[in-house]
Protein backbone atom coordinates (compact mmCIF):
# COMPACT_ATOMS: atom_id res chain seq x y z
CA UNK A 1 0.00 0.00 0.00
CA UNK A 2 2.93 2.27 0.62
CA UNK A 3 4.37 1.93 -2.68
CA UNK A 4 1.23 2.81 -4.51
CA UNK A 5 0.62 5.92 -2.09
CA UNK A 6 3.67 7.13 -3.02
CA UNK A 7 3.02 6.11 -7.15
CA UNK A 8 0.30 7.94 -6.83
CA UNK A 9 1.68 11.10 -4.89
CA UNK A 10 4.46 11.24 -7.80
CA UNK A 11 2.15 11.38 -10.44
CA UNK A 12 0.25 14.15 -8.90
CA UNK A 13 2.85 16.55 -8.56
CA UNK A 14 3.76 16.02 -12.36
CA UNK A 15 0.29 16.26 -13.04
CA UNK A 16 0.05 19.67 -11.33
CA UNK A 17 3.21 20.96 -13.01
CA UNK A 18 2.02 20.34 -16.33
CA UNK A 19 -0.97 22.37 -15.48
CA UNK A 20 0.52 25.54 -13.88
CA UNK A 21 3.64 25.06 -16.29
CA UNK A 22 1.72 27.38 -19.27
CA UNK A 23 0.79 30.52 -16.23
CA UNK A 24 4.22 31.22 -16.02
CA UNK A 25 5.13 31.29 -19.82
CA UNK A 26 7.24 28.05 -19.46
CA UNK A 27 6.77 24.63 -21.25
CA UNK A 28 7.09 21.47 -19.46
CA UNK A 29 10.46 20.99 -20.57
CA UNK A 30 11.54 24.49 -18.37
CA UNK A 31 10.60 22.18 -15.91
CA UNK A 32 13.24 19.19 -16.08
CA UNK A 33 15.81 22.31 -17.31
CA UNK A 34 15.23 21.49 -21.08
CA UNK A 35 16.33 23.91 -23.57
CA UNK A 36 13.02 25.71 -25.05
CA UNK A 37 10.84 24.35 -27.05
CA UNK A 38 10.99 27.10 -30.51
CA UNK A 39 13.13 29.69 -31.44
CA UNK A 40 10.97 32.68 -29.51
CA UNK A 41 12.93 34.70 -27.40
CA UNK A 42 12.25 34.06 -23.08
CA UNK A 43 10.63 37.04 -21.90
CA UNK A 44 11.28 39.25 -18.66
CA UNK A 45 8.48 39.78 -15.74
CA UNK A 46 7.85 43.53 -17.51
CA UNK A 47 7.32 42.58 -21.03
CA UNK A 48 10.74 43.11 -22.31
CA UNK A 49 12.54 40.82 -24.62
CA UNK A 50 16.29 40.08 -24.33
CA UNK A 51 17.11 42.40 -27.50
CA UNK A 52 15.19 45.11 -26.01
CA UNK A 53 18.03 44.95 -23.37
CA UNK A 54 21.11 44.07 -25.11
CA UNK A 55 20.38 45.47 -28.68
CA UNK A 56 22.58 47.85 -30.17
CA UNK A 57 20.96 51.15 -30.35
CA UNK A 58 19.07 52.59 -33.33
CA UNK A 59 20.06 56.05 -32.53
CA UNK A 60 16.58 56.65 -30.63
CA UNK A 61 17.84 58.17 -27.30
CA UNK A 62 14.64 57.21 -26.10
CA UNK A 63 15.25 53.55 -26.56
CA UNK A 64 18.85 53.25 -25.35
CA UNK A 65 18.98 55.75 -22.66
CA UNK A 66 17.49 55.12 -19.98
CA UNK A 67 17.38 58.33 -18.50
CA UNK A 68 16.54 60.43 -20.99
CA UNK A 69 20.38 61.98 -21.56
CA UNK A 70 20.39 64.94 -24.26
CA UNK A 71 21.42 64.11 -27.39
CA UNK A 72 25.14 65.83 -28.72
CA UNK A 73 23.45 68.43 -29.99
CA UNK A 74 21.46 69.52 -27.19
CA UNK A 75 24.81 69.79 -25.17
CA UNK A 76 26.39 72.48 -27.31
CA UNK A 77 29.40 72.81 -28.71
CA UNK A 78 32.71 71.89 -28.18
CA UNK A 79 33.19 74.95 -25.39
CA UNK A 80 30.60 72.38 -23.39
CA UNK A 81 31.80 71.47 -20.09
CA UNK A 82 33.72 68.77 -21.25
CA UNK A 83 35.33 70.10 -24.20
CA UNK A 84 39.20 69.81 -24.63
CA UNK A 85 40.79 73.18 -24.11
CA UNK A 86 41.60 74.80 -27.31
CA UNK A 87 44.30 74.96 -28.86
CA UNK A 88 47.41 77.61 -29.20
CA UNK A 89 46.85 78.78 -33.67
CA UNK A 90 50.00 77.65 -35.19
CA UNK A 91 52.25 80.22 -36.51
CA UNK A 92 51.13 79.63 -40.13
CA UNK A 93 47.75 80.30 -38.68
CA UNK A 94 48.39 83.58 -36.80
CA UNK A 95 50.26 84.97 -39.20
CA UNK A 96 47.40 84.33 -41.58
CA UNK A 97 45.61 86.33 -39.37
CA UNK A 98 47.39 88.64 -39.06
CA UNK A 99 47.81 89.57 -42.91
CA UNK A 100 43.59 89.60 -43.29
CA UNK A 101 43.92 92.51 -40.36
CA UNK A 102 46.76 94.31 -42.23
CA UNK A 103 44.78 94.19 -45.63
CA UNK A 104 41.44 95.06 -43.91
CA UNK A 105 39.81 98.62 -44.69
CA UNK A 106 39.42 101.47 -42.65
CA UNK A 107 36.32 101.91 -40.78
CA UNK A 108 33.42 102.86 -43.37
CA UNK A 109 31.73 105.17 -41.03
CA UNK A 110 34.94 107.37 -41.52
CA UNK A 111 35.49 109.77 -44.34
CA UNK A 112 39.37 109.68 -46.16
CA UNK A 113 40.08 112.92 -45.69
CA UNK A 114 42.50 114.25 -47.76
CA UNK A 115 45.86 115.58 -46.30
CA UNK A 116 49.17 116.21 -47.92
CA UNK A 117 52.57 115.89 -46.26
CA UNK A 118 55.46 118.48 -47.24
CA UNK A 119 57.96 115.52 -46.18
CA UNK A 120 60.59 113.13 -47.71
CA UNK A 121 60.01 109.54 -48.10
CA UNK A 122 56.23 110.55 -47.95
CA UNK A 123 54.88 107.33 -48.80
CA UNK A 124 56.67 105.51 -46.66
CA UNK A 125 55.40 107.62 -43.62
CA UNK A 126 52.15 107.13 -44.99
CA UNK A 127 52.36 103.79 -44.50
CA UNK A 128 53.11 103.89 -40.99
CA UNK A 129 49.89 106.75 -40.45
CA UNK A 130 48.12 103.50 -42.44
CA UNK A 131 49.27 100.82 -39.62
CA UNK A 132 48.72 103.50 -36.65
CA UNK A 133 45.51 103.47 -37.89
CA UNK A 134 44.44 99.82 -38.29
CA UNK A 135 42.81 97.21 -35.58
CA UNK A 136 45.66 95.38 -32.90
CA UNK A 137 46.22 91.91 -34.06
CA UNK A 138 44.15 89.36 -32.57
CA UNK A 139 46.84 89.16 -29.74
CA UNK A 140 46.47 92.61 -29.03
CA UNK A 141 49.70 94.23 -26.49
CA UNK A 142 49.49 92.31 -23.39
CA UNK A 143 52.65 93.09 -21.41
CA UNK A 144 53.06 92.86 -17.35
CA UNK A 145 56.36 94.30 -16.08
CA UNK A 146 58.22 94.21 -19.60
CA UNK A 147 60.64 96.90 -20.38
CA UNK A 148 59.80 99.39 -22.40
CA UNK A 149 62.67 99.01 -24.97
CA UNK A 150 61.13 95.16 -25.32
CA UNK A 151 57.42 96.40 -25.71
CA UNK A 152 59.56 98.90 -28.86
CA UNK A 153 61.05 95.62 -30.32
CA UNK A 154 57.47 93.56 -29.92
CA UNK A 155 55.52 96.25 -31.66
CA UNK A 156 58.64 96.82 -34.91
CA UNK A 157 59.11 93.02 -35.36
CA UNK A 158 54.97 91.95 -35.16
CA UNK A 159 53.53 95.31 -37.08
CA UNK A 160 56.61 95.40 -39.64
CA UNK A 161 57.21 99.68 -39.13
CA UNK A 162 60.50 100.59 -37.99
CA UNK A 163 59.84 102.04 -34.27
CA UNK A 164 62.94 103.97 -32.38
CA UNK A 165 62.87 105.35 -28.60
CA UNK A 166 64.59 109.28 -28.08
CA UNK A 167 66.79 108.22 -25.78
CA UNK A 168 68.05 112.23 -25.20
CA UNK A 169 64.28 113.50 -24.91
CA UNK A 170 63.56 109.73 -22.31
CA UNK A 171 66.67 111.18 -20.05
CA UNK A 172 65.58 114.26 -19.78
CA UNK A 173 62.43 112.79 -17.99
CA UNK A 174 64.29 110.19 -16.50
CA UNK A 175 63.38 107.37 -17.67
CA UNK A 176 65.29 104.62 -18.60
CA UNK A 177 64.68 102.02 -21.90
CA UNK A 178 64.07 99.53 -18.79
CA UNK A 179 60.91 100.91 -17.59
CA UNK A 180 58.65 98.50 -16.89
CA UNK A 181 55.34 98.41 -18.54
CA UNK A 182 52.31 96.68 -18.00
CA UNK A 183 49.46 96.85 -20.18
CA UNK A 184 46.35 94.61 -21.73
CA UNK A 185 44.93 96.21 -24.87
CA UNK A 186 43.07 94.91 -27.47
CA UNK A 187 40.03 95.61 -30.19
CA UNK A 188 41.60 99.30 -31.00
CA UNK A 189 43.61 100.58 -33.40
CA UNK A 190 47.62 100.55 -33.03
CA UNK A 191 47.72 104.03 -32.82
CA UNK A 192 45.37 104.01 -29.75
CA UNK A 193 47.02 101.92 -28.44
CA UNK A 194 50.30 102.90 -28.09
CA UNK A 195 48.51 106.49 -26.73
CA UNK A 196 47.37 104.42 -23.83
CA UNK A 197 50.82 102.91 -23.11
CA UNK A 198 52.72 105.97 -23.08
CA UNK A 199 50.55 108.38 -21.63
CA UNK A 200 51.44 107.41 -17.84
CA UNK A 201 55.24 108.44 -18.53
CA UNK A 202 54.05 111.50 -20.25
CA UNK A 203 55.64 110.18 -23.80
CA UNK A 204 54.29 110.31 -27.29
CA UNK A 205 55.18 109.21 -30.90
CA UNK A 206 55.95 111.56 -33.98
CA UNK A 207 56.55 109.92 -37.59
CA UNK A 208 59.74 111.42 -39.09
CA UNK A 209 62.20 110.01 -41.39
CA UNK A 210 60.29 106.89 -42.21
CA UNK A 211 60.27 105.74 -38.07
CA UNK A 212 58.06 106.00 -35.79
CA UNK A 213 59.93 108.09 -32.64
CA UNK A 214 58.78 107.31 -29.53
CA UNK A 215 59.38 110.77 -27.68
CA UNK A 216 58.69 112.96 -24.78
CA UNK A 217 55.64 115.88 -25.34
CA UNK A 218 57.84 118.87 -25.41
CA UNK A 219 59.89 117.49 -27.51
CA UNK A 220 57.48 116.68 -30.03
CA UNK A 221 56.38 120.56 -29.84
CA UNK A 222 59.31 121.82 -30.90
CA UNK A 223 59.55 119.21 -34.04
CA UNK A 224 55.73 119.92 -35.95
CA UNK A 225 55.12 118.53 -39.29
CA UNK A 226 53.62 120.39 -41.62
CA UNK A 227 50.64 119.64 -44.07
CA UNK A 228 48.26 120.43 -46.50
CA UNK A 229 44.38 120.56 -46.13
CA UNK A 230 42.19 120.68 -48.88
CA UNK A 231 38.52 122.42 -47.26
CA UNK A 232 37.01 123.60 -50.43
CA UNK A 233 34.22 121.06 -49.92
CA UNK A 234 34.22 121.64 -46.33
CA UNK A 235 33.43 125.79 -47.42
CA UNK A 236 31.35 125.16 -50.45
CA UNK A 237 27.79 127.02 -50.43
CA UNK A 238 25.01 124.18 -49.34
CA UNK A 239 22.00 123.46 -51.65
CA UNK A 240 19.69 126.90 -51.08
CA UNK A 241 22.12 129.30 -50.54
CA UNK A 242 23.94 129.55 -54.42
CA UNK A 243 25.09 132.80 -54.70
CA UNK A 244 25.03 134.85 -58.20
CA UNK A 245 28.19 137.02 -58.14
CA UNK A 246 30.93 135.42 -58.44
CA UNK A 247 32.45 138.62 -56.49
CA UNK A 248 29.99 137.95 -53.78
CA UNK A 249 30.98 134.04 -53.97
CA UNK A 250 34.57 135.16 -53.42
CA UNK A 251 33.98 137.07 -50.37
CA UNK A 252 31.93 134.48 -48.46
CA UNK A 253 34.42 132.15 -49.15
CA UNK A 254 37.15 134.13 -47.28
CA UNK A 255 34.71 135.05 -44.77
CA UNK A 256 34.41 131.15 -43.87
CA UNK A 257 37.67 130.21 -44.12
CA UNK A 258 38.57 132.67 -41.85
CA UNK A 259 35.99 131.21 -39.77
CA UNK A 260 36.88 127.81 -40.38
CA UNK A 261 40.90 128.86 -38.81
CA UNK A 262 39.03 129.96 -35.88
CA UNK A 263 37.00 127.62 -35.20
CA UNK A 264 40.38 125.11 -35.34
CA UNK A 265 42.56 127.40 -33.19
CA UNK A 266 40.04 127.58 -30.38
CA UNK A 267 38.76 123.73 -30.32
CA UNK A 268 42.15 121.54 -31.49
CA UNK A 269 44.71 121.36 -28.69
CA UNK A 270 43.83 126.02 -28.42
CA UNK A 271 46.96 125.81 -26.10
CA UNK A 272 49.48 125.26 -28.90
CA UNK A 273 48.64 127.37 -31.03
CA UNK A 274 50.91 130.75 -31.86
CA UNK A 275 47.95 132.70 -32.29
CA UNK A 276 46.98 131.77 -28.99
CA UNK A 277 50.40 132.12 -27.43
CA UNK A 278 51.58 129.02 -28.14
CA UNK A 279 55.16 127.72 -29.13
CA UNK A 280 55.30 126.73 -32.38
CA UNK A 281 52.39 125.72 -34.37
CA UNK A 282 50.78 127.71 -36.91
CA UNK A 283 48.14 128.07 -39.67
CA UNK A 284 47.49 129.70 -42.78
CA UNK A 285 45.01 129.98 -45.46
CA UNK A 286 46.23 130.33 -49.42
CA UNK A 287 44.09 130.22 -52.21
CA UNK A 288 40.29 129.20 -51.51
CA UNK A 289 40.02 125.94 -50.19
CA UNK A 290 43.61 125.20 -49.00
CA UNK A 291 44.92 124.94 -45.26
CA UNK A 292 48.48 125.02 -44.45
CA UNK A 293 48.75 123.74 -41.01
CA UNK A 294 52.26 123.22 -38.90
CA UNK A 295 51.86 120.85 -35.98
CA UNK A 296 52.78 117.73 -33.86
CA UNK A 297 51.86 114.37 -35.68
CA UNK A 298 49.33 114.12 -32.40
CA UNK A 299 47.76 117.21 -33.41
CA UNK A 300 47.12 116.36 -37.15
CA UNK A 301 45.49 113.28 -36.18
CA UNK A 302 42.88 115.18 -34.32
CA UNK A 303 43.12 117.53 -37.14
CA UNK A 304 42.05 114.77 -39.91
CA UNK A 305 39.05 114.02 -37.17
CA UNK A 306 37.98 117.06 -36.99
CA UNK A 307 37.53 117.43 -40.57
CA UNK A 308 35.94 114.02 -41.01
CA UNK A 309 33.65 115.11 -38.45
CA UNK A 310 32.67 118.41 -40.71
CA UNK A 311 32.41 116.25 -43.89
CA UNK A 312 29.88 113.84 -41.92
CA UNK A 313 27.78 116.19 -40.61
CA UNK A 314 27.86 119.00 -43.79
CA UNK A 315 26.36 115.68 -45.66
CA UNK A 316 23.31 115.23 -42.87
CA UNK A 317 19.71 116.19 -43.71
CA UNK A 318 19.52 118.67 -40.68
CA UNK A 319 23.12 120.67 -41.67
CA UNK A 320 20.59 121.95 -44.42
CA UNK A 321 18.53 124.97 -43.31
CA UNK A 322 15.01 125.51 -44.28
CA UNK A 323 14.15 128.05 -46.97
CA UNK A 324 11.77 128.95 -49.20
CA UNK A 325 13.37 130.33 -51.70
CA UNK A 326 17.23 130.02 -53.34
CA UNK A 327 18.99 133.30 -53.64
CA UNK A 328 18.28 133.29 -57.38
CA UNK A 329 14.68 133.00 -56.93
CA UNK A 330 14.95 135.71 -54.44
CA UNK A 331 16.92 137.69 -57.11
CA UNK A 332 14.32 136.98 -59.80
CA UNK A 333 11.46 137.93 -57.23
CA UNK A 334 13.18 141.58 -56.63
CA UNK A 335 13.42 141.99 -59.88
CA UNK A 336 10.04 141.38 -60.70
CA UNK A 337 8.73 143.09 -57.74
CA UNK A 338 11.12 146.45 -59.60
CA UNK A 339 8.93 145.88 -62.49
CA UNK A 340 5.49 145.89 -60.74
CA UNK A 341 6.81 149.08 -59.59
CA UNK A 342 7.51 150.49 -62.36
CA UNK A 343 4.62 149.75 -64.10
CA UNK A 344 2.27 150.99 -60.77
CA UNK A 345 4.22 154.40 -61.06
CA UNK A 346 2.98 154.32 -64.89
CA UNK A 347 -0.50 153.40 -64.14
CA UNK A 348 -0.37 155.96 -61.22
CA UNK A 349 0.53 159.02 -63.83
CA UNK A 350 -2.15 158.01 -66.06
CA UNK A 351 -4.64 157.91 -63.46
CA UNK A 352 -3.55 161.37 -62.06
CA UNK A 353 -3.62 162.88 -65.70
CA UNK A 354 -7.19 161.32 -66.43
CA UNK A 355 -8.87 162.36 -63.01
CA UNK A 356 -6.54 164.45 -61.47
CA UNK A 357 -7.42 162.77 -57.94
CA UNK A 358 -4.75 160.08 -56.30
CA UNK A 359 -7.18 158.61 -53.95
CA UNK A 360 -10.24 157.76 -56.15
CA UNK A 361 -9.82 154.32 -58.13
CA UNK A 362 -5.99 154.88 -57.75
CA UNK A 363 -4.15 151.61 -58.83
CA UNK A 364 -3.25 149.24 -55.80
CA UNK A 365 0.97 149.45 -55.16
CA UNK A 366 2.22 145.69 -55.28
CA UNK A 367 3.83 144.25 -52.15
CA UNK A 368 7.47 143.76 -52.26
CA UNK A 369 8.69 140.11 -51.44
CA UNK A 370 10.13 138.55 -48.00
CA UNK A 371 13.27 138.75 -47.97
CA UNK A 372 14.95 135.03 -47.32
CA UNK A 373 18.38 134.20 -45.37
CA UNK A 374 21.58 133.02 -47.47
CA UNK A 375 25.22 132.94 -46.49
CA UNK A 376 27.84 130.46 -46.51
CA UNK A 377 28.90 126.99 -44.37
CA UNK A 378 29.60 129.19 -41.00
C-alpha cells in the first residue's frame, strides 16, 4: 500500500506541473531544465525581450537611454563642459591672421580725408599713419612688467614699421629704456594703443624720417610737421544758398575760411597754437580751399578728425537749413517786384492825368517780397 501511495503522490505533482507550467510562460520541458521548445525569445516579468536589453541602439535616445540623456546636440558645442581646451593657432595660422587685419579697410563710417605731407620719403610715412591706424592683431599688447625698450622691439618686429625710442628726450624725464610696462589692450587701433601705453610716462610718438619716434611731449612741440588741407568742400555754399556774383561768392568764401581757422585754433589742442600764445604751431590759409597747417603728428590726427567730423555732418539732412526760396529765386522775385513798380508808377501818372485825384480808383501798389536768409557753411 505504501508503494502505490507514493506512485500515486508522484504522479500528482507532475500532473500539477504540467498544469501551472503554461501561467508562467514556461513549457514542461523548463521544468526538467530542457532547452526551449521554438526559437521565440524568453521574456522578462515587464514585457521586455532580451534584444530590447542588449540590442545595439538605433540612434533613438529614447530607446537606449534610460534616462533620458540629451542628445550631442542639445549639449552644445565643443566649449561644453567637457570640451578639450583649445588649442594655441599655429604660426602659419596667426600669421594668416594677421595679414587679413593688415589688408582690412578702414572703418566705413569714416570719411578719407585728404591731407598732404610736405615731407621726404612721404609714402613711406604714410604707411606707418596706415598701420597707426588699423585694428591690434588678434593678440592685441598684453605686457606685465616688460621693459619698455622690449614692448619697442614687440611692436617693430609683429607690425613690420620701424619704431625707435629718443633716448636724449627719455633722459631728460628720467626714464630709462628699462621701464617696466604693464598693459592689456586689445580691439583698438595701433595708434590708440600705443597712446594708452605711453601716456602714464608723459611720452608720445611723432613719424619722421620713415620711423616711428617714440618721444617725450615737449619734444614733439618743438619738431611739428607740416601739411596740406584741402577744405574747399568743407566751405562750399550748401544746396539753397547759391550765390550769383561770383564777387559775392569770393567774399563768403574768405569770410568762412577765416571762420573755419578759428573755429580750429580755439577747439584743437587752443593751447598750442601761436595765435593763442603758443610755441610753435601755426596756420594759414592760401588760395580758396587750402589749409596750411604746422603741428605735432598728435595734433594732425585730431586735425584729420575734426575734418571728417565736418564732412559727416555738412552731408546730414539737418546741416541743411530751411528756406523757401534760393537766392536766385529771391533775385528773380526783386526783380520782378522792380517791375510791378515800375509799371504801378505808370498806371499811377495816367490815373492822375485822367482824373486828377490820387485817392479815387488809384491803382493798388504791389507788395514787395520777403526777404529770405543766405550765407555760406559758417
Amino acid at each position: 500500500m505504501s508503494v502505490q501511495r507514493t506512485i500515486l503522490s508522484l504522479a500528482a505533482i507532475l500532473v500539477a506541473g504540467c498544469l501551472l507550467a503554461p501561467q508562467f510562460g514556461h513549457s514542461q520541458d523548463d521544468l526538467f531544465g530542457g532547452s526551449p521548445a521554438n526559437d521565440e525569445r524568453e521574456t522578462d516579468l515587464f514585457g521586455s525581450s532580451e534584444d530590447d536589453l542588449f540590442a545595439p541602439s538605433d540612434g533613438n535616445a529614447s530607446d537606449d537611454d534610460l534616462f533620458g540623456s540629451p542628445e550631442p546636440d542639445q549639449m552644445g558645442d565643443a566649449d561644453g563642459l567637457f570640451a578639450a581646451p583649445a588649442e594655441e593657432p599655429a604660426p602659419e595660422s596667426r600669421a594668416r591672421e594677421n595679414s587679413a587685419l593688415r589688408e582690412q579697410p578702414l572703418s566705413s563710417s569714416r570719411i578719407n580725408t585728404p591731407v598732404f605731407y610736405a615731407e621726404p620719403n612721404a609714402l613711406v610715412n604714410e604707411r606707418i599713419r596706415k598701420v597707426l591706424a588699423r585694428p591690434l592683431y588678434k593678440s592685441g599688447l598684453q605686457f606685465t612688467d616688460t621693459p619698455l625698450s622690449e614692448v619697442v622691439a614687440f611692436i617693430r618686429d609683429e607690425y613690420e614699421i620701424e619704431v625707435l625710442l629718443d633716448l636724449p628726450a627719455l633722459d631728460d624725464l628720467a626714464i630709462s629704456p628699462d621701464e617696466v610696462v604693464s598693459v592689456n589692450l586689445r580691439h583698438m587701433s595701433l595708434g590708440s594703443a600705443l597712446q594708452h601705453l605711453l601716456r602714464p610716462f608723459d611720452l608720445t610718438y611723432m613719424i619722421s624720417d620713415e620711423v616711428l619716434l617714440v618721444t617725450s611731449d615737449d619734444e614733439a612741440l618743438t619738431r611739428p610737421k607740416v601739411a596740406i588741407y584741402p577744405v574747399g568742400d568743407i566751405l562750399a555754399a550748401k544746396p539753397g544758398y547759391e550765390n550769383n556774383s561770383e564777387a559775392e561768392d569770393k567774399k563768403r568764401r574768405s569770410e568762412d575760411i577765416s571762420a573755419l581757422i578759428d573755429l580750429i585754433i580755439s577747439t584743437v589742442a587752443s593751447d598750442t597754437w601761436v595765435e593763442n600764445g603758443g610755441p610753435e604751431a601755426e596756420i594759414r590759409a592760401i588760395q580758396p580751399g587750402l589749409l596750411v597747417i604746422s603741428q605735432t603728428t598728435d595734433v594732425h590726427e585730431q586735425l584729420t578728425h575734426l575734418f571728417d567730423a565736418l564732412r559727416r555732418a555738412k552731408q546730414h539732412e539737418y546741416s541743411i537749413p530751411h528756406v523757401d526760396l534760393s537766392y536766385q529765386q529771391q533775385l528773380t522775385a526783386q526783380r520782378h517786384y522792380e517791375a510791378s513798380m515800375q509799371e504801378y508808377f505808370r498806371q499811377l501818372r495816367e490815373h492822375r492825368e485822367a482824373t486828377g485825384d490820387d485817392s479815387t480808383n488809384a491803382p493798388e501798389a504791389p507788395q514787395p517780397p520777403i526777404p529770405q536768409g543766405g550765407g555760406g557753411f559758417f
